[in-house]
Protein backbone atom coordinates (compact mmCIF):
# COMPACT_ATOMS: atom_id res chain seq x y z
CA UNK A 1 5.89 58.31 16.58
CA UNK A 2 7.55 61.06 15.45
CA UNK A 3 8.10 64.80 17.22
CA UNK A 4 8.24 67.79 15.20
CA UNK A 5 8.77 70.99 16.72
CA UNK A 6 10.90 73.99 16.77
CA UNK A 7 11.46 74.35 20.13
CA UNK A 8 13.37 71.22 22.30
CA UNK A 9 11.38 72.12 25.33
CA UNK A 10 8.09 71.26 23.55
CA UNK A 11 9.30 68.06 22.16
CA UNK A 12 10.82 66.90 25.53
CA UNK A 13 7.50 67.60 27.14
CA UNK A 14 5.72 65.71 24.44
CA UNK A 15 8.43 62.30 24.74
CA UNK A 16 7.96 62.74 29.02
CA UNK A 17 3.87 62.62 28.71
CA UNK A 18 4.49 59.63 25.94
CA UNK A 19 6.21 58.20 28.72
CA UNK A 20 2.74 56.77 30.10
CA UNK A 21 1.58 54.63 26.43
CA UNK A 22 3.13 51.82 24.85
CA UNK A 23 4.65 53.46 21.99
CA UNK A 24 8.29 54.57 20.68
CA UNK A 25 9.25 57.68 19.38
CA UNK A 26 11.86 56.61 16.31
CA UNK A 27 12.68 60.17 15.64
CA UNK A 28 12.55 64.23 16.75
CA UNK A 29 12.61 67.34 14.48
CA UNK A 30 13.41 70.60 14.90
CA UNK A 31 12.84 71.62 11.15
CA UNK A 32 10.53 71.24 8.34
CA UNK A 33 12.89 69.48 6.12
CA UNK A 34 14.26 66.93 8.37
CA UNK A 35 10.33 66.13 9.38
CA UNK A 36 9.63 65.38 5.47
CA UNK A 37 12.88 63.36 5.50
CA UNK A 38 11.92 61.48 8.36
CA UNK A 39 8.34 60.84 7.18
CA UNK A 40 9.61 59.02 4.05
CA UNK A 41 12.60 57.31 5.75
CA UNK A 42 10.92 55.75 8.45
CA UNK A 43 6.82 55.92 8.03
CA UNK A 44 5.63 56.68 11.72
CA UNK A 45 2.10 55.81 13.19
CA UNK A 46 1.93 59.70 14.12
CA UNK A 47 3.55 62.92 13.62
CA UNK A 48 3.11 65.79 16.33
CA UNK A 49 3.63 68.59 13.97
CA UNK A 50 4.64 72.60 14.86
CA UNK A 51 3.15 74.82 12.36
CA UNK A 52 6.28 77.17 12.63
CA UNK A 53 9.44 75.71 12.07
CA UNK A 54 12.52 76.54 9.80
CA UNK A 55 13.20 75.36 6.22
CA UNK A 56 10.06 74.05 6.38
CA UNK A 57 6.67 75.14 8.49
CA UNK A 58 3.73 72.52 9.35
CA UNK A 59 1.88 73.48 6.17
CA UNK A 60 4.52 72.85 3.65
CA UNK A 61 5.64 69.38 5.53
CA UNK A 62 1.55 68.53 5.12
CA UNK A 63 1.90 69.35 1.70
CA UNK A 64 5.14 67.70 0.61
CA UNK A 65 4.61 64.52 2.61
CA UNK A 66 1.49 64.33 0.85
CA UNK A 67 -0.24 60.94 0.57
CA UNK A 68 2.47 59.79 3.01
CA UNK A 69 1.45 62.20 5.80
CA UNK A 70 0.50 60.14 8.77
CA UNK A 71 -2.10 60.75 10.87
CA UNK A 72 -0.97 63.98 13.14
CA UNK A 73 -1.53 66.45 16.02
CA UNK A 74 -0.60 69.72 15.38
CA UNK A 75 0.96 71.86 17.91
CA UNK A 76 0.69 75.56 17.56
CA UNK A 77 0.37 78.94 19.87
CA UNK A 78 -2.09 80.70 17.74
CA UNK A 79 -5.18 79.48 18.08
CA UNK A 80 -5.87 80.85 14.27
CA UNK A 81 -4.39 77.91 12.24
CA UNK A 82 -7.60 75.60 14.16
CA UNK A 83 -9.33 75.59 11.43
CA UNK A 84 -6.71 74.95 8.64
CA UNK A 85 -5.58 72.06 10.78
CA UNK A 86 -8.72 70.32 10.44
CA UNK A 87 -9.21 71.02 6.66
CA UNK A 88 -5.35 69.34 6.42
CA UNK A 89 -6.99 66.26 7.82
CA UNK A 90 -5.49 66.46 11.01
CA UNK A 91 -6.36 64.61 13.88
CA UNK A 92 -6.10 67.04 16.66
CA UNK A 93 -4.45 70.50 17.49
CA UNK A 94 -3.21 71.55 21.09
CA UNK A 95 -2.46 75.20 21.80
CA UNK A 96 0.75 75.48 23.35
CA UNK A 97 1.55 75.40 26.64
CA UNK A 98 -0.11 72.27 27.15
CA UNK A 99 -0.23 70.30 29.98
CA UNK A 100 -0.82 66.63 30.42
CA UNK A 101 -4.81 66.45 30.51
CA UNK A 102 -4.92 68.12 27.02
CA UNK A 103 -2.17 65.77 25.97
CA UNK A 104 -3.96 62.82 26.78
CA UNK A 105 -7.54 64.01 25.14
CA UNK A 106 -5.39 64.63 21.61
CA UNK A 107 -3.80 60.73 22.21
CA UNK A 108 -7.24 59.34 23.10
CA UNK A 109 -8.31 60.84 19.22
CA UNK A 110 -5.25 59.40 18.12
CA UNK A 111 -5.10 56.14 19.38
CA UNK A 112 -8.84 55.60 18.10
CA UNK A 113 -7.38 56.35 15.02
CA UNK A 114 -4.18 54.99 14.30
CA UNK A 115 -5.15 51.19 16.59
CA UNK A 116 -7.22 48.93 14.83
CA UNK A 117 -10.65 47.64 16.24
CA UNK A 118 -10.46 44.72 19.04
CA UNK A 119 -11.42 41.92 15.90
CA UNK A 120 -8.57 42.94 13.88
CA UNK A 121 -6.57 42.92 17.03
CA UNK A 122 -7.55 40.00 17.92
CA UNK A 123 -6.51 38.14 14.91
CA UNK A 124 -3.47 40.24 14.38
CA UNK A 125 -2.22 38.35 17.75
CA UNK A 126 -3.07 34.73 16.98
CA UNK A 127 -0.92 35.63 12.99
CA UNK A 128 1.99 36.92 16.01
CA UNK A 129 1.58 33.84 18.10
CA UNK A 130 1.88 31.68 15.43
CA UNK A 131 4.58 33.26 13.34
CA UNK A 132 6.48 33.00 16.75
CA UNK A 133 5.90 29.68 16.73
CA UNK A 134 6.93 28.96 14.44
CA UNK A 135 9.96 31.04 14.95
CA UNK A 136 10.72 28.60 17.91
CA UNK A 137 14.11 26.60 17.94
CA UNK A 138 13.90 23.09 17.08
CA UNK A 139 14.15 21.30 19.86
CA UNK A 140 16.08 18.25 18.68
CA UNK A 141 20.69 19.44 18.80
CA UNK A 142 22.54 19.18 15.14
CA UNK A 143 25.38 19.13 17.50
CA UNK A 144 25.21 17.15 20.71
CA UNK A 145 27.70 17.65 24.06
CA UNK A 146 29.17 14.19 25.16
CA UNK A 147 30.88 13.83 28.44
CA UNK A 148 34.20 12.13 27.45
CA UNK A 149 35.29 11.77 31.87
CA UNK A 150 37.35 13.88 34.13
CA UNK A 151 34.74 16.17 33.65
CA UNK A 152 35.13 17.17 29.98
CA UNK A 153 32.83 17.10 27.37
CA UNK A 154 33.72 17.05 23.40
CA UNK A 155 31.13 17.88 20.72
CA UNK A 156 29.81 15.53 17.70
CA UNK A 157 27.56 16.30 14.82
CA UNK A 158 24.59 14.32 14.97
CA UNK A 159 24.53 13.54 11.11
CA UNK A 160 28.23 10.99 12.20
CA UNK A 161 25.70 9.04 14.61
CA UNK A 162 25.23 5.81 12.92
CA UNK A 163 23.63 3.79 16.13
CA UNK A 164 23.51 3.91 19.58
CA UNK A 165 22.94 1.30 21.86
CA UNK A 166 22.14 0.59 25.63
CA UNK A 167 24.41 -1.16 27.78
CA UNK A 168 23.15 -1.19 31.41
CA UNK A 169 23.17 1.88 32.51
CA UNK A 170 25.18 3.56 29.78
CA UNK A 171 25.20 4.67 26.36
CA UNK A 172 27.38 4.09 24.13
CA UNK A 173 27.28 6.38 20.49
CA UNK A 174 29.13 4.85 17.68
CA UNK A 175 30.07 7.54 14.89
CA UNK A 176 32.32 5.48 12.45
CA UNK A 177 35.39 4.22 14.14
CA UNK A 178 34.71 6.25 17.11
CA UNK A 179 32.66 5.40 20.29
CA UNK A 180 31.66 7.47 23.10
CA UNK A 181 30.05 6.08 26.05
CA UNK A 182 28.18 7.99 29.06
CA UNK A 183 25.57 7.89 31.36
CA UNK A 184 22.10 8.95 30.24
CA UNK A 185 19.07 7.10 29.15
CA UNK A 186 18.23 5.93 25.43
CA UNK A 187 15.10 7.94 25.86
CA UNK A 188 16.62 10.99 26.77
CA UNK A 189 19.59 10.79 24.30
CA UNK A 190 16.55 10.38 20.92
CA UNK A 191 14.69 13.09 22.54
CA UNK A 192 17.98 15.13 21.63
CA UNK A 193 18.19 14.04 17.99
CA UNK A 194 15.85 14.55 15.18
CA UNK A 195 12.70 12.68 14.62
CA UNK A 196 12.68 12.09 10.90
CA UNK A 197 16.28 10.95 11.03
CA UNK A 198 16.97 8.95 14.37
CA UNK A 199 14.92 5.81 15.27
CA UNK A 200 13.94 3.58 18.06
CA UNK A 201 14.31 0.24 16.55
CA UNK A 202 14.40 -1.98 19.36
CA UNK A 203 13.89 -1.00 23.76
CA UNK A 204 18.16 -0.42 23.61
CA UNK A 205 18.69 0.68 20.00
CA UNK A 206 18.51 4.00 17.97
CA UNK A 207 19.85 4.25 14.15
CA UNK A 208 20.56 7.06 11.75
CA UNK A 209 18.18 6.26 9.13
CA UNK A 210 20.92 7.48 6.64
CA UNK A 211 23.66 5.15 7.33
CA UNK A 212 20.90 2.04 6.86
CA UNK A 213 21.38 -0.25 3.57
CA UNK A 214 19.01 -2.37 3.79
CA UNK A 215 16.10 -4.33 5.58
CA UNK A 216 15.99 -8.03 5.95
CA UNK A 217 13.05 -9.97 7.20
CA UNK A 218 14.30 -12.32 9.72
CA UNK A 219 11.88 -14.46 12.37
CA UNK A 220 8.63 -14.41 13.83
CA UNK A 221 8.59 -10.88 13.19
CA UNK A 222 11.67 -8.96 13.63
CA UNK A 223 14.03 -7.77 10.99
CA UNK A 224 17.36 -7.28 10.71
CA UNK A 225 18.94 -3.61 10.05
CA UNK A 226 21.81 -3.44 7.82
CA UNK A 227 24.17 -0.56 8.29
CA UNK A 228 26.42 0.69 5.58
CA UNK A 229 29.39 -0.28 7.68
CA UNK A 230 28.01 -3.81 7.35
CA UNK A 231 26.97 -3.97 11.06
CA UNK A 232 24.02 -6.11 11.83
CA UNK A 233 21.19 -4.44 14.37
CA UNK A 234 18.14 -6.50 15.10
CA UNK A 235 14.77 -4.75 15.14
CA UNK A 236 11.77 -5.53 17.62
CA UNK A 237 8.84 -6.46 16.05
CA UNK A 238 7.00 -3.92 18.12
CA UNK A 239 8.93 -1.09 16.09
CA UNK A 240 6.04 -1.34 13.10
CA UNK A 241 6.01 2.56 12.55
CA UNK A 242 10.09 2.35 12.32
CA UNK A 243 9.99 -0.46 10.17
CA UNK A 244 7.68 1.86 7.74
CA UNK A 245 9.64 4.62 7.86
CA UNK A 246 12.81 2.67 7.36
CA UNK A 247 11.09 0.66 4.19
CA UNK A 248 10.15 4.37 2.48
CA UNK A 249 14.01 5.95 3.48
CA UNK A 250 15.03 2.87 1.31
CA UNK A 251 12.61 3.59 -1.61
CA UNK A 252 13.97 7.81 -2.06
């Protein structure tokens, strides 16, 4: 919304009675020129327009803004410029002083013209929720906190994870020559790490699909999972879906 009008008192009275609506005023004007200015700088929903200002009155602003003119309320003390208002396609014009019941009839006209009917709304909300779901952090970590003891923690990138296996009750994370190990389940730990790159290949074993080789079929089922660092990791033959999306890694 913006407020033009010559005289401060006006426009604070108009910002206090917008106090009660869900809408923000992005700019007051206490001349003609600035109002035109503002209207092509910043394209408010609504203007509340004085017909006598400086530089500029209501009728030239109207006229210069042109096809950019938003939909307005004119305020005015002479009840002679009624008329002219309405052929300027204005929404509404309140006499000044006003007080708030006036106010609120001229919003009520405004509102029914400026909102857009409940369907449009409606749809206009599920495009919101699902541009902010989309908006949503990923909830797998490129960079993962491991408690090193004493209390500390050190950081890795997930992209140096090569495996991790269960031992017990502990994990331990091997990225190259380095190992971490820590208390937390293998279940937890993959939820952490992303799905299209980190897999469950057996109950105690994760790999980074990236630092694989090659698959070998080994016995009654499983397979063995060669790592680029030549390590050997044996896959369950429950891990079918892994297996898959290990076999098409492979093929890229």
């Amino acid at each position: 919304m913006l407020i033009a009008d010559y005289e401060a008192l006006v426009r604070r009275s108009v910002r206090r009675f917008l106090r009660s609506y869900d809408v923000e005023v992005v700019c007051e004007c206490g001349d003609g020129r600035t109002c035109v200015q503002a209207i092509n700088e910043m394209a408010p929903e609504l203007v509340f327009l004085d017909l006598q200002m400086p530089e500029l009155d209501g009728r030239e602003v109207i006229a210069q803004a042109g096809e950019r003119m938003p939909p307005t309320i004119i305020l005015t003390a002479h009840n002679d410029y009624a008329v002219e208002a309405y052929d300027a396609n204005v929404i509404d014009y309140v006499l000044k002083p006003f007080g708030q019941e006036r106010f609120e009839r001229a919003m009520e006209r405004a509102l029914a013209r400026i909102q857009p009917p409940p369907a449009q709304r409606a749809l206009e909300q599920k495009l919101d929720a699902l541009v902010d779901q989309l908006r949503q952090p990923k909830p797998w970590q490129d960079r993962l906190a491991v408690p090193i003891g004493d209390g500390r923690l050190t950081f890795i990138e997930a992209r140096e994870i090569e495996w991790v296996e269960a031992q017990g009750n502990q994990l331990r994370v091997h990225c190259g020559q380095r190992q971490y190990a820590f208390r937390e389940t293998l279940s937890g730990f993959l939820k952490r790490l992303d799905p299209s790159v980190f897999l469950k290949i057996h109950r105690s074993t994760i790999v980074n699909v990236n630092a694989v080789l090659e698959v070998q079929t080994w016995f009654k089922g499983h397979h063995l999972v060669i790592l680029r660092s030549g390590k050997e990791l044996r896959m369950s033959r429950h891990q079918g879906a892994s297996l898959e999306q290990l076999v098409r890694k492979q093929r890229q």
